[in-house]
N, C-alpha and C. Protein backbone atom coordinates (compact mmCIF):
# COMPACT_ATOMS: atom_id res chain seq x y z
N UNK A 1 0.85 -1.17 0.00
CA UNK A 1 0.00 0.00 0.00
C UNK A 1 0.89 1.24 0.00
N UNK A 2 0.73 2.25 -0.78
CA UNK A 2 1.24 3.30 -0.78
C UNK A 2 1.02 4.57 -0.08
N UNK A 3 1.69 5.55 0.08
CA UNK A 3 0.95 6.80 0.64
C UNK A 3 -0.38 7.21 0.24
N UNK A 4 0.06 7.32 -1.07
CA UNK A 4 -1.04 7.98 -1.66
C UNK A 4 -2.42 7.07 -1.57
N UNK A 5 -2.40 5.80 -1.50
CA UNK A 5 -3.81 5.01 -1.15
C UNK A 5 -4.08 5.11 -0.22
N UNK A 6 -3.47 5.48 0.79
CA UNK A 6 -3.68 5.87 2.40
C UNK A 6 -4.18 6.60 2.46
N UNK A 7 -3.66 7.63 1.49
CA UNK A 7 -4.40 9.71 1.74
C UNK A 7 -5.67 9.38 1.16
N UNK A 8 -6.16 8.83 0.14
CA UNK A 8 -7.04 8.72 -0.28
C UNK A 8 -8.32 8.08 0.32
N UNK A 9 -7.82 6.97 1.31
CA UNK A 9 -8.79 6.63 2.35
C UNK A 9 -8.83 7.22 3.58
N UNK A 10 -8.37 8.13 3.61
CA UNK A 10 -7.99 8.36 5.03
C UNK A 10 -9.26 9.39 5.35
N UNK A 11 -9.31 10.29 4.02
CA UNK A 11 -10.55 11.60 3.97
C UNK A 11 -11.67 10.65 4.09
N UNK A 12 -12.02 9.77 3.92
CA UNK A 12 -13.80 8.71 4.42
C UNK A 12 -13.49 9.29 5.84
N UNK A 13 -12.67 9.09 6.51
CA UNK A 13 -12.58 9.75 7.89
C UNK A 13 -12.21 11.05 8.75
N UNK A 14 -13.46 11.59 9.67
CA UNK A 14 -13.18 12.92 9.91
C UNK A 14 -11.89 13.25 10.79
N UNK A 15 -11.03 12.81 9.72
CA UNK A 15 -9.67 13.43 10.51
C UNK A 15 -9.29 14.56 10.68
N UNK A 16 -8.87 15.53 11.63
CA UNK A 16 -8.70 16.96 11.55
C UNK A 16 -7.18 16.89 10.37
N UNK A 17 -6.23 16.02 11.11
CA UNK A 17 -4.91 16.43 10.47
C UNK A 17 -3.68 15.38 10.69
N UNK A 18 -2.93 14.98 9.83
CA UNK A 18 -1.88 13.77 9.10
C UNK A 18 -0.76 14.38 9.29
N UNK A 19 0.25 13.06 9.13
CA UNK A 19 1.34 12.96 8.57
C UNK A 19 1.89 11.82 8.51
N UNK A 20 2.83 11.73 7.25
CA UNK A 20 3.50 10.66 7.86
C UNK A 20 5.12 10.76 8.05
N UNK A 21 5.72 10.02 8.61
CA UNK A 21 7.01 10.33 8.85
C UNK A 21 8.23 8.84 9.46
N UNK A 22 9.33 8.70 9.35
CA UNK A 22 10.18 8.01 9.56
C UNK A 22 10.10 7.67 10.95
N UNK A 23 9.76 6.47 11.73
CA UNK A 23 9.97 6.15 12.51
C UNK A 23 11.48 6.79 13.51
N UNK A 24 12.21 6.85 12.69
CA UNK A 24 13.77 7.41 13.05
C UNK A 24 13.51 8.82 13.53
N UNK A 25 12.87 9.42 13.61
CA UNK A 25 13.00 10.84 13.47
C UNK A 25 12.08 10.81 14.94
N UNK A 26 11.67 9.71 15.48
CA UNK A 26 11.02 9.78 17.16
C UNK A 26 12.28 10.23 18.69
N UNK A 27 11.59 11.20 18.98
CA UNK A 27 12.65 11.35 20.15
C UNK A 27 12.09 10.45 21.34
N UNK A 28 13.03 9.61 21.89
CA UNK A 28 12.09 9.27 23.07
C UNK A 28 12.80 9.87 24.37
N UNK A 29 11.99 10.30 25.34
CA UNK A 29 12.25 10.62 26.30
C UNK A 29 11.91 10.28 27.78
N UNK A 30 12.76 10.29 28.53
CA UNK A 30 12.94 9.14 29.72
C UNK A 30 12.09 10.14 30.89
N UNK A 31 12.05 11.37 30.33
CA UNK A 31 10.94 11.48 31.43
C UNK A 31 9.92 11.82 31.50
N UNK A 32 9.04 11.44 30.24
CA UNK A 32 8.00 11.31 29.74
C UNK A 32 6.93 10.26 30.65
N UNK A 33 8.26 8.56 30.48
CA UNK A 33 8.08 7.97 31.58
C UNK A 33 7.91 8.07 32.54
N UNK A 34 8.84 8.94 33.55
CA UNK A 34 8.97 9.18 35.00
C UNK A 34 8.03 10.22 35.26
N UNK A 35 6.77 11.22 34.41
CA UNK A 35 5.67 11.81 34.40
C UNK A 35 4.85 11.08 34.88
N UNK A 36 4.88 9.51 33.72
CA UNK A 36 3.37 8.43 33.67
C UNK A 36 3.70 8.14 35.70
N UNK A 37 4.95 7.81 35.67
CA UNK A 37 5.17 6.93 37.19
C UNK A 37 4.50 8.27 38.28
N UNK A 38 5.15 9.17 38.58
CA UNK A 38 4.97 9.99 39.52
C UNK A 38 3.30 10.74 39.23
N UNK A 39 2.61 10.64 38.36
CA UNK A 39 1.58 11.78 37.93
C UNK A 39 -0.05 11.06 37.32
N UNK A 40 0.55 9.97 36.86
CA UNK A 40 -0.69 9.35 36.20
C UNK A 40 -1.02 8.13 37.33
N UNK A 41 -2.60 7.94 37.08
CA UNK A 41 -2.91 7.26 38.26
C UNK A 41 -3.40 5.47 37.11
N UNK A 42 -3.08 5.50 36.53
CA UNK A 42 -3.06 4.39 35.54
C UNK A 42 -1.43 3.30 35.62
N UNK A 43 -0.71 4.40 35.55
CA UNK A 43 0.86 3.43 35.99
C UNK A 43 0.62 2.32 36.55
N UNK A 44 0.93 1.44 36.34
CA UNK A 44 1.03 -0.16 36.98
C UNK A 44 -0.29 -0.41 37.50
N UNK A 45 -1.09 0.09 36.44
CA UNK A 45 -2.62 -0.91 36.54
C UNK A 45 -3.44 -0.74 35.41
N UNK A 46 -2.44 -0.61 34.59
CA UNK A 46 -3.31 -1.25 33.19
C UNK A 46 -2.22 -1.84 31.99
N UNK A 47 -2.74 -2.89 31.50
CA UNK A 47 -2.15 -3.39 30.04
C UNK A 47 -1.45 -2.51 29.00
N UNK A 48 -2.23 -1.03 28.82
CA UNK A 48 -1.77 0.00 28.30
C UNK A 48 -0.45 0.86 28.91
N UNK A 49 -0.13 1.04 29.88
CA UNK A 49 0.96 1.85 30.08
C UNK A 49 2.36 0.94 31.05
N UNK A 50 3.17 2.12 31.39
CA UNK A 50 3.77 1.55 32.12
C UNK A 50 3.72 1.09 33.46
N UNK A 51 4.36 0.07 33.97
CA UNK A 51 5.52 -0.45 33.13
C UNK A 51 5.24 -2.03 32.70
N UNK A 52 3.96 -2.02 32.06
CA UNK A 52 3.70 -2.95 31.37
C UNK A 52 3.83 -3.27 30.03
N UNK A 53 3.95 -1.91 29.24
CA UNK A 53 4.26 -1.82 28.01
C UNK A 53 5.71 -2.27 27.59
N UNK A 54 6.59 -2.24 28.91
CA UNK A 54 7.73 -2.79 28.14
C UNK A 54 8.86 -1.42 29.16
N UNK A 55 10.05 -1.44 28.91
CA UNK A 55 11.44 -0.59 29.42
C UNK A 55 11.05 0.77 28.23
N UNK A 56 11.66 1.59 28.71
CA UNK A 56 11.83 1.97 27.61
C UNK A 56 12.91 1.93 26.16
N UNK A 57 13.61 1.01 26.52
CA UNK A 57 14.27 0.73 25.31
C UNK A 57 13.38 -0.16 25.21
N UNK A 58 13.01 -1.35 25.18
CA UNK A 58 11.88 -2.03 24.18
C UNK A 58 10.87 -0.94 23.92
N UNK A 59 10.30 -0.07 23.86
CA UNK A 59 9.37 0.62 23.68
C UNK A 59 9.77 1.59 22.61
N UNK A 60 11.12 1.90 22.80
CA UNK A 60 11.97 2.67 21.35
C UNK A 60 12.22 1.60 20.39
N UNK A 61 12.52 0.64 20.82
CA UNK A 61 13.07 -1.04 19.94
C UNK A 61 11.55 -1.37 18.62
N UNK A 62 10.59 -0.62 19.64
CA UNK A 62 9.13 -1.81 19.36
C UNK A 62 8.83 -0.90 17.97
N UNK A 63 8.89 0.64 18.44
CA UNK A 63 8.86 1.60 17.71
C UNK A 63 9.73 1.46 16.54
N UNK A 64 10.80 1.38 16.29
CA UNK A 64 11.96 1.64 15.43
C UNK A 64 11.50 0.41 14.80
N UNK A 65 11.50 -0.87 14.72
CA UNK A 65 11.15 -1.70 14.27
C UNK A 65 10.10 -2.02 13.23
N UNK A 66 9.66 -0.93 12.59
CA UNK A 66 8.79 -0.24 11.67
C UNK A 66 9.51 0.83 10.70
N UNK A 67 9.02 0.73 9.55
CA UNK A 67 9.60 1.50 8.24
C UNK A 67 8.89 2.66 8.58
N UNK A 68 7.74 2.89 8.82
CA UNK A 68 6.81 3.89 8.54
C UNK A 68 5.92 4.30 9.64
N UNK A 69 5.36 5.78 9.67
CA UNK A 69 4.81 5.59 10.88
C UNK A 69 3.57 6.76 10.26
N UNK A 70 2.71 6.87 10.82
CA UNK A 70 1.17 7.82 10.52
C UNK A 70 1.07 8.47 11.39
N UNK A 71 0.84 9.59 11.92
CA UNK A 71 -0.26 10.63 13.25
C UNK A 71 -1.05 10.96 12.56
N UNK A 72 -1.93 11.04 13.54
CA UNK A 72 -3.46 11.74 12.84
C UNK A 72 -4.10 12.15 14.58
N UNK A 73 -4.99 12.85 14.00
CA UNK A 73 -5.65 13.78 14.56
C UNK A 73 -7.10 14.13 15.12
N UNK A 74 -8.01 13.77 15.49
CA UNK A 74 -9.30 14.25 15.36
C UNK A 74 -9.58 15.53 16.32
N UNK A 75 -10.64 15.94 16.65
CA UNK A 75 -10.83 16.75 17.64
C UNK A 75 -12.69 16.99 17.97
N UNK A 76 -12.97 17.55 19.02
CA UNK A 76 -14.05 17.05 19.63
C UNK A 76 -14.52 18.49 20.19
N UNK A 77 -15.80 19.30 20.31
CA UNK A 77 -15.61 20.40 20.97
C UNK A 77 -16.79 19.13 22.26
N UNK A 78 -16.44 20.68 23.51
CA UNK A 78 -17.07 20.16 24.60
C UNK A 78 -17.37 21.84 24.94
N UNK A 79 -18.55 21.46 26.31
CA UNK A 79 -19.12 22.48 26.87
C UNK A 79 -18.26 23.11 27.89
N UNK A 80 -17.29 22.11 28.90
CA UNK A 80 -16.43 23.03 29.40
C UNK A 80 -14.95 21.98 29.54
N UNK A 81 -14.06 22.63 28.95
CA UNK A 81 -12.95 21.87 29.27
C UNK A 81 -12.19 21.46 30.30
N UNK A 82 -12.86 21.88 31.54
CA UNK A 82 -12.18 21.49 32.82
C UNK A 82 -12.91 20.45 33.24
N UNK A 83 -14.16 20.13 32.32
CA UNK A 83 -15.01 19.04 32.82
C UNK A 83 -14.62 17.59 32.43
N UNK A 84 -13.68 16.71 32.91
CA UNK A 84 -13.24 15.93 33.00
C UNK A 84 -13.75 14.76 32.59
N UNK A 85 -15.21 14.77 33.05
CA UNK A 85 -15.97 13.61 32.55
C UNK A 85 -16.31 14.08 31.15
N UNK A 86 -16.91 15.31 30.56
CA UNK A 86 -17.28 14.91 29.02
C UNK A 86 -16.10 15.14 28.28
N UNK A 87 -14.53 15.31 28.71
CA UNK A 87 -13.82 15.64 28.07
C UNK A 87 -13.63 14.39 27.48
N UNK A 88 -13.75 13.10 28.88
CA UNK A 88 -13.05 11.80 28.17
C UNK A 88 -14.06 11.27 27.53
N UNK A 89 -15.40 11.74 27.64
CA UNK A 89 -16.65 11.16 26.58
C UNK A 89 -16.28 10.96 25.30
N UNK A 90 -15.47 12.02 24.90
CA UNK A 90 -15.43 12.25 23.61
C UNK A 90 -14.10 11.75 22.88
N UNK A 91 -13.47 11.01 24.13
CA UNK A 91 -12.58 10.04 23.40
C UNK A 91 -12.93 8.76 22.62
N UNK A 92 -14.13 7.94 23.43
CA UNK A 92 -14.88 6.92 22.42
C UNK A 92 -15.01 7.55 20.72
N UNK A 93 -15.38 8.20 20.55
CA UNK A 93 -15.80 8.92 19.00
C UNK A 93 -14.01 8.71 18.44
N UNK A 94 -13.36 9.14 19.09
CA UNK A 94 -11.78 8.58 18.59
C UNK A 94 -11.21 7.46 18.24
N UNK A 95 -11.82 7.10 19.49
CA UNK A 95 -11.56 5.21 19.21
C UNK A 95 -12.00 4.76 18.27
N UNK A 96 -13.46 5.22 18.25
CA UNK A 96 -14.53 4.27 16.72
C UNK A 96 -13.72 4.94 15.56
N UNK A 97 -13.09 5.82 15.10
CA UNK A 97 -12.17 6.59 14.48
C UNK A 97 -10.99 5.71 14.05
N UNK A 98 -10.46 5.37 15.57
CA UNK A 98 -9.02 4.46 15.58
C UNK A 98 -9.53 3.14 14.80
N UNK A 99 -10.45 2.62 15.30
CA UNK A 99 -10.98 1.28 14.57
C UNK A 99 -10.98 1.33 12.98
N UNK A 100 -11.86 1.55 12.91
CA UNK A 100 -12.34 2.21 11.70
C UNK A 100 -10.86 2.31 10.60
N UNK A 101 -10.08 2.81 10.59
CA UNK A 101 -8.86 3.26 10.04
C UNK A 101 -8.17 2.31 10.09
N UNK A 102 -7.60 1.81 11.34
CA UNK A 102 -7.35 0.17 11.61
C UNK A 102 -7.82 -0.80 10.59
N UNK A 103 -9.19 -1.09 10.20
CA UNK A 103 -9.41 -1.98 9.81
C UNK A 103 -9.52 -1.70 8.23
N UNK A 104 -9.96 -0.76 7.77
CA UNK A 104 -10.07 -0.53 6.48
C UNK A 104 -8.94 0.32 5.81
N UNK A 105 -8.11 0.90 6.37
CA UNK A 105 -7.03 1.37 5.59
C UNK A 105 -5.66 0.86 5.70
N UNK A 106 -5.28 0.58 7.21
CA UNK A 106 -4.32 -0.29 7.40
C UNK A 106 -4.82 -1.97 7.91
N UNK A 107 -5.86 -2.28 7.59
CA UNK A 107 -5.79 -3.81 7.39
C UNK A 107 -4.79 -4.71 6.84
N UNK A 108 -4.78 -4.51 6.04
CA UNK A 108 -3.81 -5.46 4.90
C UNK A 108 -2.58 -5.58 5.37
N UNK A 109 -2.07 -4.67 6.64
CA UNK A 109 -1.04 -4.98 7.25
C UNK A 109 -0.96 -5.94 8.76
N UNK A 110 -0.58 -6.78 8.58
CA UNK A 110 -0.53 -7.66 9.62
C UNK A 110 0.30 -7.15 10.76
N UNK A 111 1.47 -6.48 10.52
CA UNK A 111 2.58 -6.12 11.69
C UNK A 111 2.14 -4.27 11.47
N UNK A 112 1.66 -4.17 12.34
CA UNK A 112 1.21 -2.73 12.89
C UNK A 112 1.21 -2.45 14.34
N UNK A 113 1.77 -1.11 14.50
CA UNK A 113 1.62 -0.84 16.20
C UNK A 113 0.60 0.41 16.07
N UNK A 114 -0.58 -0.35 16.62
CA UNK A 114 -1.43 1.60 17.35
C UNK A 114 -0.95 1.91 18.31
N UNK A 115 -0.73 3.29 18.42
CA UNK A 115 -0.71 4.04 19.71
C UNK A 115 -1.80 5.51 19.73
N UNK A 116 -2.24 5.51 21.02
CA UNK A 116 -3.55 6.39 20.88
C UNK A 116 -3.29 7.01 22.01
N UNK A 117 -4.32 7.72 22.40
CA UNK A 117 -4.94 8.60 23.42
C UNK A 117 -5.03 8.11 24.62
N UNK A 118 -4.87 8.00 26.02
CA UNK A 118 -5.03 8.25 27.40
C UNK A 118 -4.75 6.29 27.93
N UNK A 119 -5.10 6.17 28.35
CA UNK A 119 -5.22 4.52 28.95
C UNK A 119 -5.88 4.25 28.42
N UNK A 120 -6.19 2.35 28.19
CA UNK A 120 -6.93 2.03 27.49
C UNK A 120 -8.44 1.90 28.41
N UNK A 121 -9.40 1.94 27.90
CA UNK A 121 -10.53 2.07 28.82
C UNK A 121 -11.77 0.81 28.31
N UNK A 122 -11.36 0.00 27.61
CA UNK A 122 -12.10 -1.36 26.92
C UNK A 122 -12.44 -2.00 28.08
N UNK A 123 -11.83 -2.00 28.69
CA UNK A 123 -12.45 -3.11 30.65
C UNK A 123 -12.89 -2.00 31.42
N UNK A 124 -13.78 -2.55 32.28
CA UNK A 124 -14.14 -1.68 33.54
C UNK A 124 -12.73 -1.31 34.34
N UNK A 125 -12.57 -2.31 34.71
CA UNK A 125 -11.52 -2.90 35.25
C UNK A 125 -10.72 -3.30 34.85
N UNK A 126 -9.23 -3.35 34.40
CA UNK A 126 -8.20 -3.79 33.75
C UNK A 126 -7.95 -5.26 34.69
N UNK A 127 -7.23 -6.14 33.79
CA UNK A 127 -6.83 -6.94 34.26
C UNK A 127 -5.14 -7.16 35.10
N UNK A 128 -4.63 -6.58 34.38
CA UNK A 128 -3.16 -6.28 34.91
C UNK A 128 -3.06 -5.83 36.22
N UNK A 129 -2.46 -6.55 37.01
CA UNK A 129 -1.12 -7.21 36.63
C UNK A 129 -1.56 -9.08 36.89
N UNK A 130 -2.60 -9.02 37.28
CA UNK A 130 -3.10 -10.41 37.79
C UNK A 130 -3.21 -11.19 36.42
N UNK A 131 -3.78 -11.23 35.35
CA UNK A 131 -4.57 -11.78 33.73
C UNK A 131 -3.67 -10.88 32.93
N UNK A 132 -3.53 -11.88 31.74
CA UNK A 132 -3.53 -11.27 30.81
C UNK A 132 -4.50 -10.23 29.94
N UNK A 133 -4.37 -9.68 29.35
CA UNK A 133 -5.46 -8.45 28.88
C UNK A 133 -6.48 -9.52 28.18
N UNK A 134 -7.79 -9.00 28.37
CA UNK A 134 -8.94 -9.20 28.20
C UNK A 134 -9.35 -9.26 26.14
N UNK A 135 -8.62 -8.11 26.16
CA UNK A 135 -8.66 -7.48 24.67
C UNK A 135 -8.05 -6.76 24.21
N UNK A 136 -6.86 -7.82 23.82
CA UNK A 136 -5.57 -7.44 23.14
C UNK A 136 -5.94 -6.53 21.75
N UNK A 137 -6.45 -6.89 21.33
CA UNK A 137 -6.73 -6.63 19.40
C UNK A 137 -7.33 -5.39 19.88
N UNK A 138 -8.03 -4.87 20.77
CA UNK A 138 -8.66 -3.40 21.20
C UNK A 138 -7.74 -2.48 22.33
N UNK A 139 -6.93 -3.34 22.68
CA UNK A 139 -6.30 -2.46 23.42
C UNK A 139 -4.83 -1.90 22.94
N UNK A 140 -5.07 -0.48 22.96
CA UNK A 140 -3.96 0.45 22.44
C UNK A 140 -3.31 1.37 23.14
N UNK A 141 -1.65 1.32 23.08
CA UNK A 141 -1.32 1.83 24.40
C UNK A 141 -1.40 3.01 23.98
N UNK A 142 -1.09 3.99 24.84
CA UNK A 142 -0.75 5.21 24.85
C UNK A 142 0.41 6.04 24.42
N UNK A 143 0.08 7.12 23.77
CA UNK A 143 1.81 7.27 23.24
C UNK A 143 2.88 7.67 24.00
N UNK A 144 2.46 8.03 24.67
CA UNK A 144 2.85 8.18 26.27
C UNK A 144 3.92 7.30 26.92
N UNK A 145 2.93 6.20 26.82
CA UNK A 145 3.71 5.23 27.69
C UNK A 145 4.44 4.41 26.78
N UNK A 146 4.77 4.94 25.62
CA UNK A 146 6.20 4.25 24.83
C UNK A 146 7.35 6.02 24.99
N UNK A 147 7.35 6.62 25.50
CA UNK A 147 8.46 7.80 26.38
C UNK A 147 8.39 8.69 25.06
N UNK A 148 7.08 8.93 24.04
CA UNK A 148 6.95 9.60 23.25
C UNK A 148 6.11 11.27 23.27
N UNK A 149 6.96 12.41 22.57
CA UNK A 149 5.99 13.55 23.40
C UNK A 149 5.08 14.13 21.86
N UNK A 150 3.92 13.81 22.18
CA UNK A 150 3.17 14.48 20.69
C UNK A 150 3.56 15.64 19.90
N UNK A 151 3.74 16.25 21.38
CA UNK A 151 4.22 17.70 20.71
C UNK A 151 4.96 18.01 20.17
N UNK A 152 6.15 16.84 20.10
CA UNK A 152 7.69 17.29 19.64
C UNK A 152 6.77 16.61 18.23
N UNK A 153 6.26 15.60 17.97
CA UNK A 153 5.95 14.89 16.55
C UNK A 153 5.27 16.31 15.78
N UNK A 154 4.33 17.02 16.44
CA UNK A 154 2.82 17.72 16.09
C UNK A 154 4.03 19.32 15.70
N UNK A 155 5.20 19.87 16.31
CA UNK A 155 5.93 21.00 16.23
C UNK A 155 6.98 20.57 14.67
N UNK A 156 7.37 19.29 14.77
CA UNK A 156 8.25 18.58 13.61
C UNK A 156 7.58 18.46 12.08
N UNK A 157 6.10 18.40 12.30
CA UNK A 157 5.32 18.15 11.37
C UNK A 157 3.96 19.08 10.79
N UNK A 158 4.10 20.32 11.84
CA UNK A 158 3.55 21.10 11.70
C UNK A 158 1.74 20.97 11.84
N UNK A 159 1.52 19.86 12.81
CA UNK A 159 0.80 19.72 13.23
C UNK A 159 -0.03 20.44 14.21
N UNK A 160 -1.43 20.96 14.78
CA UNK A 160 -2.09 21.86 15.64
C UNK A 160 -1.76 20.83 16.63
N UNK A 161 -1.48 21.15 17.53
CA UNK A 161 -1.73 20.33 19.37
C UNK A 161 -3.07 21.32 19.81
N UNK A 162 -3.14 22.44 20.40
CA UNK A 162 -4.21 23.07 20.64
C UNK A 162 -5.10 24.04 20.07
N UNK A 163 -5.96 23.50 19.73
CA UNK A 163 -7.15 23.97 18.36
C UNK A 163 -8.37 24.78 19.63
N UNK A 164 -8.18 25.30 20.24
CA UNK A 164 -9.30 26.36 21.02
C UNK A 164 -9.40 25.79 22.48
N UNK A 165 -9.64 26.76 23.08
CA UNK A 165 -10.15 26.53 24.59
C UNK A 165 -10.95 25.52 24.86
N UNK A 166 -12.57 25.08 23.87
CA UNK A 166 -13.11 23.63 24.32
C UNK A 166 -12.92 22.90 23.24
N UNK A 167 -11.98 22.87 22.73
CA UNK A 167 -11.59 21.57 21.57
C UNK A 167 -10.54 21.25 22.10
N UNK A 168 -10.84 19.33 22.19
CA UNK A 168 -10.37 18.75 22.60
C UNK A 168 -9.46 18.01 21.20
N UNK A 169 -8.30 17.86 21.28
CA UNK A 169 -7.56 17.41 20.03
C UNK A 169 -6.92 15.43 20.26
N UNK A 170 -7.57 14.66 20.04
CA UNK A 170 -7.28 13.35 20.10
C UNK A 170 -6.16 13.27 19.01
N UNK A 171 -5.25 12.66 19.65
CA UNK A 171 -3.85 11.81 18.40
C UNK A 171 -3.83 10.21 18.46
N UNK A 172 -3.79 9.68 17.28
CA UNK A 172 -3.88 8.35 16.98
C UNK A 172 -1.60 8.33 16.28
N UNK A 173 -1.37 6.71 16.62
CA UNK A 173 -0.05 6.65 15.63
C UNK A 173 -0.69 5.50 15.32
N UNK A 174 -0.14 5.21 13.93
CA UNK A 174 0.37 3.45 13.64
C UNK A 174 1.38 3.90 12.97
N UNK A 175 2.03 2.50 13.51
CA UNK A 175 3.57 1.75 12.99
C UNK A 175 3.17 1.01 11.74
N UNK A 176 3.81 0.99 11.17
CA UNK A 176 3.46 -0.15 9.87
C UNK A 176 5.09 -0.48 8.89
């Protein structure tokens, strides 16, 4: 599959904004990680982040290990952005987004890495660290928790990170 069959499917979907770019050109940063540990309340209790996802050299390894890589974009307005609960409402509409793209544009690729938006939220309850994940094929880590900063991708590529006071801006990657 080529770029250009990509770009071409990609508009069926309301994506705000693309790119694609060399896996090589990812900075990873180690305290991106040590943010998720000290700050996020997901750290070591879900399938999606750390330090379940891997060290961060496997997580640069997992990354690099791909020719090619995609960001994309959607975005969501809300009534107030400090409101926490409909902010993450409007991450589902992303996901069905992430799917969606997943299956019909990068299907045909068998070795793909998604990386998306916030923890994965497919279980009530995560299974980790006790079970293996529930729903591997739906669960997508965070870009986050591979020591990656959007912003450096979204400033490199001339991408929007913040599109207005209640627009909320979701980022999707695949590896391919």
């Amino acid at each position: 599959m080529t770029r250009e069959n990509i770009e071409k499917q990609i508009t069926e979907y309301p994506i705000f904004e693309y790119a694609f770019f060399d896996p090589s050109e990812i900075n990873f940063y180690p305290a991106v990680h040590t943010i998720c540990q000290l700050e996020c309340p997901q750290y070591g209790n879900s399938w999606s982040c750390p330090p379940a996802v891997g060290t961060l050299d496997e997580c640069q390894a997992r990354c690099l290990d791909y020719q090619h890589a995609f960001i994309f974009s959607t975005i969501s307005e809300v009534n107030d952005i400090l409101n926490m609960d409909e902010m993450l409402a409007t991450r589902c509409e992303h996901l069905e987004i992430v799917e969606a793209i997943k299956a019909n544009v990068f299907g045909k690729y068998d070795n793909k890495l998604i990386l998306t938006a916030e923890s994965c939220a497919v279980c009530e309850e995560c299974a980790y660290p006790d079970a293996v994940c529930q729903h591997p094929e739906k669960m997508y880590p965070c870009v986050e928790s591979h020591a990656i900063s959007v912003t450096d991708i979204c400033e490199k590529h001339n991408l929007s990170f913040l599109n207005g006071y209640n627009v909320i801006t979701w980022f999707g990657m695949i590896f391919f």
